[in-house]
PDB file of N, CA and C in Angstrom:
ATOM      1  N   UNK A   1       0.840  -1.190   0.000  1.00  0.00           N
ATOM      2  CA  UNK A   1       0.000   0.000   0.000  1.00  0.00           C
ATOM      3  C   UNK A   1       0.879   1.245   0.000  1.00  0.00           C
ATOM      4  N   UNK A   2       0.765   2.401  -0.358  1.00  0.00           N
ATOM      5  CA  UNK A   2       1.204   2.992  -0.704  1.00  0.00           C
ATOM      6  C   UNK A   2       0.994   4.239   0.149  1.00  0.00           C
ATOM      7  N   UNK A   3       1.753   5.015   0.656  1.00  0.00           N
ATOM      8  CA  UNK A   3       1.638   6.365   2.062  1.00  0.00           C
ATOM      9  C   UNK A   3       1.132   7.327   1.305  1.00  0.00           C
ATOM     10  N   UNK A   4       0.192   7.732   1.804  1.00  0.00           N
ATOM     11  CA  UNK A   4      -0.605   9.292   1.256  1.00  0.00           C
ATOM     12  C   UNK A   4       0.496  10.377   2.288  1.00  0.00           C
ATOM     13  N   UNK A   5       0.521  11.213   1.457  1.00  0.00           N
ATOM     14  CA  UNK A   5       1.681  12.461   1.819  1.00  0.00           C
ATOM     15  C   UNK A   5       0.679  13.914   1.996  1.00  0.00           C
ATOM     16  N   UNK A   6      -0.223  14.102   1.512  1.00  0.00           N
ATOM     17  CA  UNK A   6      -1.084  15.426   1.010  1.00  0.00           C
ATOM     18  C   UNK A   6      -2.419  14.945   1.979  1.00  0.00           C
ATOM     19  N   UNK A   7      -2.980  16.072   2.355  1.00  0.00           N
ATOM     20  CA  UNK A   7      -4.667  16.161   2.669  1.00  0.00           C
ATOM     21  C   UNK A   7      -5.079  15.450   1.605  1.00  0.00           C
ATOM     22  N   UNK A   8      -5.178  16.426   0.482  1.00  0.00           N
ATOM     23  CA  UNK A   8      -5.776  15.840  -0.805  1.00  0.00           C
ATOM     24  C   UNK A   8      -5.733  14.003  -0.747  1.00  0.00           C
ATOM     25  N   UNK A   9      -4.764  13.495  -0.880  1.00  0.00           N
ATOM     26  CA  UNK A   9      -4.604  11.933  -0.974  1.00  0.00           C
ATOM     27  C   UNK A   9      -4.936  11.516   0.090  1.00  0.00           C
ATOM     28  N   UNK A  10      -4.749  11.937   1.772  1.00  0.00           N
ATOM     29  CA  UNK A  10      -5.470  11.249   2.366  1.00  0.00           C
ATOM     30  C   UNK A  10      -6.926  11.468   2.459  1.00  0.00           C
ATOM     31  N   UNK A  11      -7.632  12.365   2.057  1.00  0.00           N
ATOM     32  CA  UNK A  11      -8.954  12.130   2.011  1.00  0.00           C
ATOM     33  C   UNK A  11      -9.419  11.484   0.382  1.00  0.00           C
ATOM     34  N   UNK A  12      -9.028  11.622  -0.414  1.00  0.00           N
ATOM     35  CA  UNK A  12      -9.277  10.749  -1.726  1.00  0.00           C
ATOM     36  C   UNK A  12      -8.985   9.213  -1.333  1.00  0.00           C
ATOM     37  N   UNK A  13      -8.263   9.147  -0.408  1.00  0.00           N
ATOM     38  CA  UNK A  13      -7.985   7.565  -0.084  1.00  0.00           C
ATOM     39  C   UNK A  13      -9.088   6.635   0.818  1.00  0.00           C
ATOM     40  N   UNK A  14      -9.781   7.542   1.162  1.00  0.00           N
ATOM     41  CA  UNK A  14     -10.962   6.655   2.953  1.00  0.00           C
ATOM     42  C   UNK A  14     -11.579   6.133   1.490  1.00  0.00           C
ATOM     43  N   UNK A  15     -12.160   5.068   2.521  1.00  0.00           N
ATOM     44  CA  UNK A  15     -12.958   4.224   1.952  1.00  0.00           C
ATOM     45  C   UNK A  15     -14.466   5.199   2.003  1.00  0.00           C
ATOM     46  N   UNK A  16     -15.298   5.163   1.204  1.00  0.00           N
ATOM     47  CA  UNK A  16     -16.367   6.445   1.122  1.00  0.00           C
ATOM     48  C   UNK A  16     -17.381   6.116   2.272  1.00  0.00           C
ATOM     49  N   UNK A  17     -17.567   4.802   2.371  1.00  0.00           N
ATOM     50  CA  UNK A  17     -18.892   4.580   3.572  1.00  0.00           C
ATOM     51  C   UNK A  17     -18.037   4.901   5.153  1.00  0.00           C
ATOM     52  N   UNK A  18     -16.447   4.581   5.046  1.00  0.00           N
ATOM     53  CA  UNK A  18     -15.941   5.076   6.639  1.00  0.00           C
ATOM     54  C   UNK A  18     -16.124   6.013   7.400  1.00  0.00           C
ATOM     55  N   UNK A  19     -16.086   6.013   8.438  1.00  0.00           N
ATOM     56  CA  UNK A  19     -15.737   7.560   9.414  1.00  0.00           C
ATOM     57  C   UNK A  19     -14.828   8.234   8.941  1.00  0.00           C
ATOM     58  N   UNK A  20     -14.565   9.516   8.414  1.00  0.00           N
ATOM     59  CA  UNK A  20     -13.641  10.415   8.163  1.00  0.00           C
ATOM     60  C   UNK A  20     -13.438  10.853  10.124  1.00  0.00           C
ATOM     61  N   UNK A  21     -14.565  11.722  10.181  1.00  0.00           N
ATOM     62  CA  UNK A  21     -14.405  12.842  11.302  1.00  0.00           C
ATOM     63  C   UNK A  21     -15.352  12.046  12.081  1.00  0.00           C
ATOM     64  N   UNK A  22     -15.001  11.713  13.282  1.00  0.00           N
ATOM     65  CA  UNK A  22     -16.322  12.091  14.376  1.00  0.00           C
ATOM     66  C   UNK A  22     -16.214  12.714  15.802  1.00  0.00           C
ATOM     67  N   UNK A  23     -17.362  13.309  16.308  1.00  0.00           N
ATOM     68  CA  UNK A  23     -17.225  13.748  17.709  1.00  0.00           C
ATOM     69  C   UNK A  23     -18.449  13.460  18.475  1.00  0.00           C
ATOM     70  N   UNK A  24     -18.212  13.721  19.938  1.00  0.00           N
ATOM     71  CA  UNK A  24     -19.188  13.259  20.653  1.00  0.00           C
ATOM     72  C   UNK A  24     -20.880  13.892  20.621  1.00  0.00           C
ATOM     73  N   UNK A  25     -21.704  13.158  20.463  1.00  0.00           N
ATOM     74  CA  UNK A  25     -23.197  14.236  20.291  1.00  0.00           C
ATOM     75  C   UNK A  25     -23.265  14.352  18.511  1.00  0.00           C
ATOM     76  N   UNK A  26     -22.558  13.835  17.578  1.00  0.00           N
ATOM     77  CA  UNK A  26     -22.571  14.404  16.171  1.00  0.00           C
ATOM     78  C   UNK A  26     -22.645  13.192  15.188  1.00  0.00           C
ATOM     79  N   UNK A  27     -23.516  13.241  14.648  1.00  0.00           N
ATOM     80  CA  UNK A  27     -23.188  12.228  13.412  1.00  0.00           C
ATOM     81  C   UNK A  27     -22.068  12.205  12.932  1.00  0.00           C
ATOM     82  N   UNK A  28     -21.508  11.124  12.623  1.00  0.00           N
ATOM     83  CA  UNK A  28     -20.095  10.446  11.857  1.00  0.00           C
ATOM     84  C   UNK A  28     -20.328  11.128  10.550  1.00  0.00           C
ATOM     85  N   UNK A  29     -18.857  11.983  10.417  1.00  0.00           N
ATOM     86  CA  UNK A  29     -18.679  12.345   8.765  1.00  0.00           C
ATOM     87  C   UNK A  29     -18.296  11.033   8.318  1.00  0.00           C
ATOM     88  N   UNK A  30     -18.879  10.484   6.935  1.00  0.00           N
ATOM     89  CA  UNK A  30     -17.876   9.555   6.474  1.00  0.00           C
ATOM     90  C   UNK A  30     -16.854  10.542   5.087  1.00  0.00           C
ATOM     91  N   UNK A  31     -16.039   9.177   4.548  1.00  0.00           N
ATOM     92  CA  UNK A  31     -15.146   9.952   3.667  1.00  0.00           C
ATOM     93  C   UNK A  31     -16.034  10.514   2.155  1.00  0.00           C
ATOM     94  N   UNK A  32     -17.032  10.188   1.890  1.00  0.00           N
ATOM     95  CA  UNK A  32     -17.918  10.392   1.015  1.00  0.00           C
ATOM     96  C   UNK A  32     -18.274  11.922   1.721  1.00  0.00           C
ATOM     97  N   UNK A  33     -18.772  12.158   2.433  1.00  0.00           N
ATOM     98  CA  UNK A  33     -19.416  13.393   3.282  1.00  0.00           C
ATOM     99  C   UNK A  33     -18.399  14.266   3.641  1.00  0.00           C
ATOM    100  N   UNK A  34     -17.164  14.071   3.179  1.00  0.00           N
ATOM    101  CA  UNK A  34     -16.092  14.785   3.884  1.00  0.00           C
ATOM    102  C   UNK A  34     -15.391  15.155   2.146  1.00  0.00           C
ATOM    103  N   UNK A  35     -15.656  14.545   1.276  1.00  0.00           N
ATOM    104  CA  UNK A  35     -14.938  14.891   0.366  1.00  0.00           C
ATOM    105  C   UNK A  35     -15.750  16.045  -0.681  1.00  0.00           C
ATOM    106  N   UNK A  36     -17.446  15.803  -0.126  1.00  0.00           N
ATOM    107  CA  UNK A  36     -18.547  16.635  -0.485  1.00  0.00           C
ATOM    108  C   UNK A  36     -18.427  17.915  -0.053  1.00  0.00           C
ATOM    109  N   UNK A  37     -18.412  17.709   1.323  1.00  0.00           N
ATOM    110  CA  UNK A  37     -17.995  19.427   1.985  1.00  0.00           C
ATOM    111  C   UNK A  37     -16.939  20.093   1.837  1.00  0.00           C
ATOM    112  N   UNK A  38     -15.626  19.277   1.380  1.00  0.00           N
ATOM    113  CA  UNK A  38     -14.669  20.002   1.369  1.00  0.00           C
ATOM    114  C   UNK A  38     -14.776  20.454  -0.267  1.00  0.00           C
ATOM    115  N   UNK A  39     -15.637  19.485  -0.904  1.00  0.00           N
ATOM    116  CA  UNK A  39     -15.188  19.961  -2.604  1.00  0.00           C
ATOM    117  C   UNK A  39     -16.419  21.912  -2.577  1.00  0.00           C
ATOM    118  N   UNK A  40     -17.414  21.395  -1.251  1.00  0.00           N
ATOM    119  CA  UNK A  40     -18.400  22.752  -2.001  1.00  0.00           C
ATOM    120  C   UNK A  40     -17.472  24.148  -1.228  1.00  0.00           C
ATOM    121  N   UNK A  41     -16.771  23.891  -0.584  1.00  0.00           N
ATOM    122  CA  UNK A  41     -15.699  24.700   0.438  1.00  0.00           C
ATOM    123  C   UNK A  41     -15.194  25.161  -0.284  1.00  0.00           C
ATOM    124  N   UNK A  42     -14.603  24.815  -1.356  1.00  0.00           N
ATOM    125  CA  UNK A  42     -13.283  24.759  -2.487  1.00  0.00           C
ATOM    126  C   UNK A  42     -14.155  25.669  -3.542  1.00  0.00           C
ATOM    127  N   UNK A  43     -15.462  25.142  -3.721  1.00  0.00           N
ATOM    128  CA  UNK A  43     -15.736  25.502  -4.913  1.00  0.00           C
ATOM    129  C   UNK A  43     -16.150  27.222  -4.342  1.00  0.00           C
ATOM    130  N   UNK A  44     -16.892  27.597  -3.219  1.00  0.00           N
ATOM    131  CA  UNK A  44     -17.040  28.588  -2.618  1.00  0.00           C
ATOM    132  C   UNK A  44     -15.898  29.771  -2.761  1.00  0.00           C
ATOM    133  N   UNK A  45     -14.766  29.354  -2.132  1.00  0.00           N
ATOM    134  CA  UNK A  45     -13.645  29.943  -2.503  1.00  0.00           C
ATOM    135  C   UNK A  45     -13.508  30.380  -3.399  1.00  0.00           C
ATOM    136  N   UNK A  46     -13.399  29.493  -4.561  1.00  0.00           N
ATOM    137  CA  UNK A  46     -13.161  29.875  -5.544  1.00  0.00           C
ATOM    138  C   UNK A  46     -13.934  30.774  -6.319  1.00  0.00           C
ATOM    139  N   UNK A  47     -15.069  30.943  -6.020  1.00  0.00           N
ATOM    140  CA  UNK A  47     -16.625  31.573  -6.471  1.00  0.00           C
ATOM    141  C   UNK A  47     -15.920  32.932  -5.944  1.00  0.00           C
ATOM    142  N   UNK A  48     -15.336  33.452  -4.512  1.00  0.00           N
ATOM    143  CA  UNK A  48     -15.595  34.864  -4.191  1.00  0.00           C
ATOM    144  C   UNK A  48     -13.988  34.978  -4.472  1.00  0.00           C
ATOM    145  N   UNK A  49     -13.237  34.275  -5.384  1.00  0.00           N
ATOM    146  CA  UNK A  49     -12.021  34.415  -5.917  1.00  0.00           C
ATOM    147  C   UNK A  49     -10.787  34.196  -5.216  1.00  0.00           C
ATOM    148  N   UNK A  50     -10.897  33.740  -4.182  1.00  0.00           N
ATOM    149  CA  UNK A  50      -9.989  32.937  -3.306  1.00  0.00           C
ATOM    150  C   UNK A  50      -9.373  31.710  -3.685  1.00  0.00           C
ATOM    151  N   UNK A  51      -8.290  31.785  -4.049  1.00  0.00           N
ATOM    152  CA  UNK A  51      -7.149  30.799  -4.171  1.00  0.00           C
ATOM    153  C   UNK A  51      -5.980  30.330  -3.882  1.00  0.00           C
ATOM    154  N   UNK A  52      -5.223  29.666  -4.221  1.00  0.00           N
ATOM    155  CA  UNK A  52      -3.963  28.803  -3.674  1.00  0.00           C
ATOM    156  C   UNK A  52      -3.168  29.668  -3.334  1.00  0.00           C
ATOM    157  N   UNK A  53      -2.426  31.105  -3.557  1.00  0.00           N
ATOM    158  CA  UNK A  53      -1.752  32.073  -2.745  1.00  0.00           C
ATOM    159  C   UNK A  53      -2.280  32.871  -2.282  1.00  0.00           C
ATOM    160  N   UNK A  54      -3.455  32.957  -1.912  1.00  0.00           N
ATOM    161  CA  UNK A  54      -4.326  33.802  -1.035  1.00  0.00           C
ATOM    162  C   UNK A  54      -4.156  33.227   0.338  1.00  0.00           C
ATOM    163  N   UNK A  55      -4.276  34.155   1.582  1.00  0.00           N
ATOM    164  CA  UNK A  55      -4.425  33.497   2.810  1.00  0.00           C
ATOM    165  C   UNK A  55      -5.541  34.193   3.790  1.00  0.00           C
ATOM    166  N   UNK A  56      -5.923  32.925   4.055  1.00  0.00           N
ATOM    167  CA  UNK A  56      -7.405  33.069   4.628  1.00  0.00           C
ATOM    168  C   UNK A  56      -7.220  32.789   6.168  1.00  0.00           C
ATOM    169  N   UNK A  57      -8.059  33.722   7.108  1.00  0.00           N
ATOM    170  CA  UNK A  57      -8.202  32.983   8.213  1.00  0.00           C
ATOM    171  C   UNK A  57      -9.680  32.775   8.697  1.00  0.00           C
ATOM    172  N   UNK A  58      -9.025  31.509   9.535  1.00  0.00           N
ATOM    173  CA  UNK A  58     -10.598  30.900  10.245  1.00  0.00           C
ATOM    174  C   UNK A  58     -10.677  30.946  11.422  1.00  0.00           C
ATOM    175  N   UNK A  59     -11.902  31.564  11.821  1.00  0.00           N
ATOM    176  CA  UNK A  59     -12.142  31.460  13.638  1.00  0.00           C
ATOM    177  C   UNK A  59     -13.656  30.731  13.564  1.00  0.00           C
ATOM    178  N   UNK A  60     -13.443  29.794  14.376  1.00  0.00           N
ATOM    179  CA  UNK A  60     -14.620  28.507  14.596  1.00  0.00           C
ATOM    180  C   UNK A  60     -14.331  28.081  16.073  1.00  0.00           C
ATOM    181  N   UNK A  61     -15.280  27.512  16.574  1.00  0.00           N
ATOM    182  CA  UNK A  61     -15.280  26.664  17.775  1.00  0.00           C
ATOM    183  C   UNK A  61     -14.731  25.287  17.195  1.00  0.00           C
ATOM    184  N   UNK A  62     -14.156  24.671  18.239  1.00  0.00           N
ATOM    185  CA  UNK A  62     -13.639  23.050  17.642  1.00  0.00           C
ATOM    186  C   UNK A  62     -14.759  22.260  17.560  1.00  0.00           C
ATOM    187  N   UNK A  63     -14.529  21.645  16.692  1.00  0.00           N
ATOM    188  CA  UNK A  63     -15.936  20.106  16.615  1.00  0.00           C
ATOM    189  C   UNK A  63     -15.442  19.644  15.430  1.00  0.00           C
ATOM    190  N   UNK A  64     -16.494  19.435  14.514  1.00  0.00           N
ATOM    191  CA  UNK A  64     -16.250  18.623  13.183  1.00  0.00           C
ATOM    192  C   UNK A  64     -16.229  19.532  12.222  1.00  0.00           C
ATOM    193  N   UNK A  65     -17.149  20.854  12.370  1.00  0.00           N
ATOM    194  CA  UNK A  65     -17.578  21.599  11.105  1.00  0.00           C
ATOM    195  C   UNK A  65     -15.707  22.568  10.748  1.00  0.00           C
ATOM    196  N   UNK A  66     -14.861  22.551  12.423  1.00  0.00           N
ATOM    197  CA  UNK A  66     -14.134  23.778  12.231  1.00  0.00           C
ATOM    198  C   UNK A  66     -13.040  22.404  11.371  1.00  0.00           C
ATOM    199  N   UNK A  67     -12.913  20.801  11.674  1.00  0.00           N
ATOM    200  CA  UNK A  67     -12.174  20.358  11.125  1.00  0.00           C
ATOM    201  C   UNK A  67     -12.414  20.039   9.707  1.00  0.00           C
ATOM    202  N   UNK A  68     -13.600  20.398   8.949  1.00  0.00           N
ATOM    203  CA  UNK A  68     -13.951  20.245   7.780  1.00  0.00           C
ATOM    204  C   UNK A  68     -13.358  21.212   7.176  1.00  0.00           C
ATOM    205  N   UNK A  69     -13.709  22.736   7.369  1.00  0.00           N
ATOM    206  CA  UNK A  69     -13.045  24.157   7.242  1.00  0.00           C
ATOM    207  C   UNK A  69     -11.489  24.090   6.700  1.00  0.00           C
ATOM    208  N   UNK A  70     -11.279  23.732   7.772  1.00  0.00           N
ATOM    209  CA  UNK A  70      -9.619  23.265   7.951  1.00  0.00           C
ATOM    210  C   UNK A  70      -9.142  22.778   6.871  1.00  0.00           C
ATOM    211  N   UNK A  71      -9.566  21.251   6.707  1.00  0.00           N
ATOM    212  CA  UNK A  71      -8.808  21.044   5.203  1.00  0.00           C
ATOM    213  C   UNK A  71      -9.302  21.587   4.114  1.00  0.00           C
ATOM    214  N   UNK A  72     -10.504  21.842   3.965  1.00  0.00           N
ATOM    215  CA  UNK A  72     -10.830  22.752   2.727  1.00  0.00           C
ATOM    216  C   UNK A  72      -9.925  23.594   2.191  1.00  0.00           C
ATOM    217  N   UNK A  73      -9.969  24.710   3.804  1.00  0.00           N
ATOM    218  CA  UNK A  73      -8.723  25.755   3.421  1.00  0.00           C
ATOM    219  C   UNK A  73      -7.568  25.860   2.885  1.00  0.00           C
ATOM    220  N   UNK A  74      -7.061  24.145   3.694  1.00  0.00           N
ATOM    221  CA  UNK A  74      -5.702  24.017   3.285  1.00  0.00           C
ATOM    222  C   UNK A  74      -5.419  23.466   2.269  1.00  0.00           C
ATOM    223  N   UNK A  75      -6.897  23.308   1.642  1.00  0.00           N
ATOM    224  CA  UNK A  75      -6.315  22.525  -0.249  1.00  0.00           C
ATOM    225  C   UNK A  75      -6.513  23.433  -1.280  1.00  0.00           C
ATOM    226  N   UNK A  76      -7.158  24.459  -0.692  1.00  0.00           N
ATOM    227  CA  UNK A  76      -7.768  25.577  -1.537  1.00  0.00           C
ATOM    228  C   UNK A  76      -6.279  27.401  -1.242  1.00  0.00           C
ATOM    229  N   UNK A  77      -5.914  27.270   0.004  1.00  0.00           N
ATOM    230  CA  UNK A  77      -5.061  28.659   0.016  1.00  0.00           C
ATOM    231  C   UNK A  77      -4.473  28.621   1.482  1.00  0.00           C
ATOM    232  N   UNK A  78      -3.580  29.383   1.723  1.00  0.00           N
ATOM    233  CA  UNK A  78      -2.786  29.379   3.144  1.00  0.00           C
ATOM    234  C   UNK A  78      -3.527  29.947   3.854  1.00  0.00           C
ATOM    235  N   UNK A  79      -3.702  29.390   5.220  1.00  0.00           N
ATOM    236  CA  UNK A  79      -4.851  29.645   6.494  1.00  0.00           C
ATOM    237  C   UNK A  79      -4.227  29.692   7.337  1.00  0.00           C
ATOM    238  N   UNK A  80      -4.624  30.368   8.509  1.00  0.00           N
ATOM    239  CA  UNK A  80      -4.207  30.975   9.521  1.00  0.00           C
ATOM    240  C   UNK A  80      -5.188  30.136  10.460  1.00  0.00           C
ATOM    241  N   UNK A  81      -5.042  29.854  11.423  1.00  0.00           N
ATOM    242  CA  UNK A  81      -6.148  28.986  12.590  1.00  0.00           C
ATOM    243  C   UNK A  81      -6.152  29.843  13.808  1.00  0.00           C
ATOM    244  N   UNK A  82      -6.949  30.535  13.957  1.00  0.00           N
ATOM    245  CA  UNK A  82      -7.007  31.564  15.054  1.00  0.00           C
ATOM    246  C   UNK A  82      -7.635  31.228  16.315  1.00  0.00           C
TER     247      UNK A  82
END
């Protein structure tokens, strides 16, 4: 098997029905649901012209939604985690 090095490859790699993300009180992201939110994240970005040398920051409470955010950001432009 072969080592994923990138966000990108490790989330292209879950099996789609698995748990990507979970937390306590929250439905299980699987990797199907995680590759959905991060692609409409991406596509968002890109909509208000935000891209790969742009840097964005995010302020969220921790849970699942701020770790979804997270890689979005980081496949889409440099982020700051505040």
């Amino acid at each position: 098997m072969q080592s994923q090095t990138t966000i990108f490859e490790l989330i292209s790699a879950g099996d789609g029905g698995a748990t990507a993300i979970g937390a306590p009180g929250e439905p299980a992201l699987t990797f199907d649901g995680l590759r959905e939110q991060v692609g409409q994240t991406v596509a968002a970005f890109n909509e208000m012209g935000i891209g790969r040398n742009d840097r964005v920051a995010i302020v969220l409470e921790n849970g699942p939604e701020m770790a979804v955010d997270r890689k979005s950001t980081r496949l889409n432009s440099s982020h700051l985690v505040i």
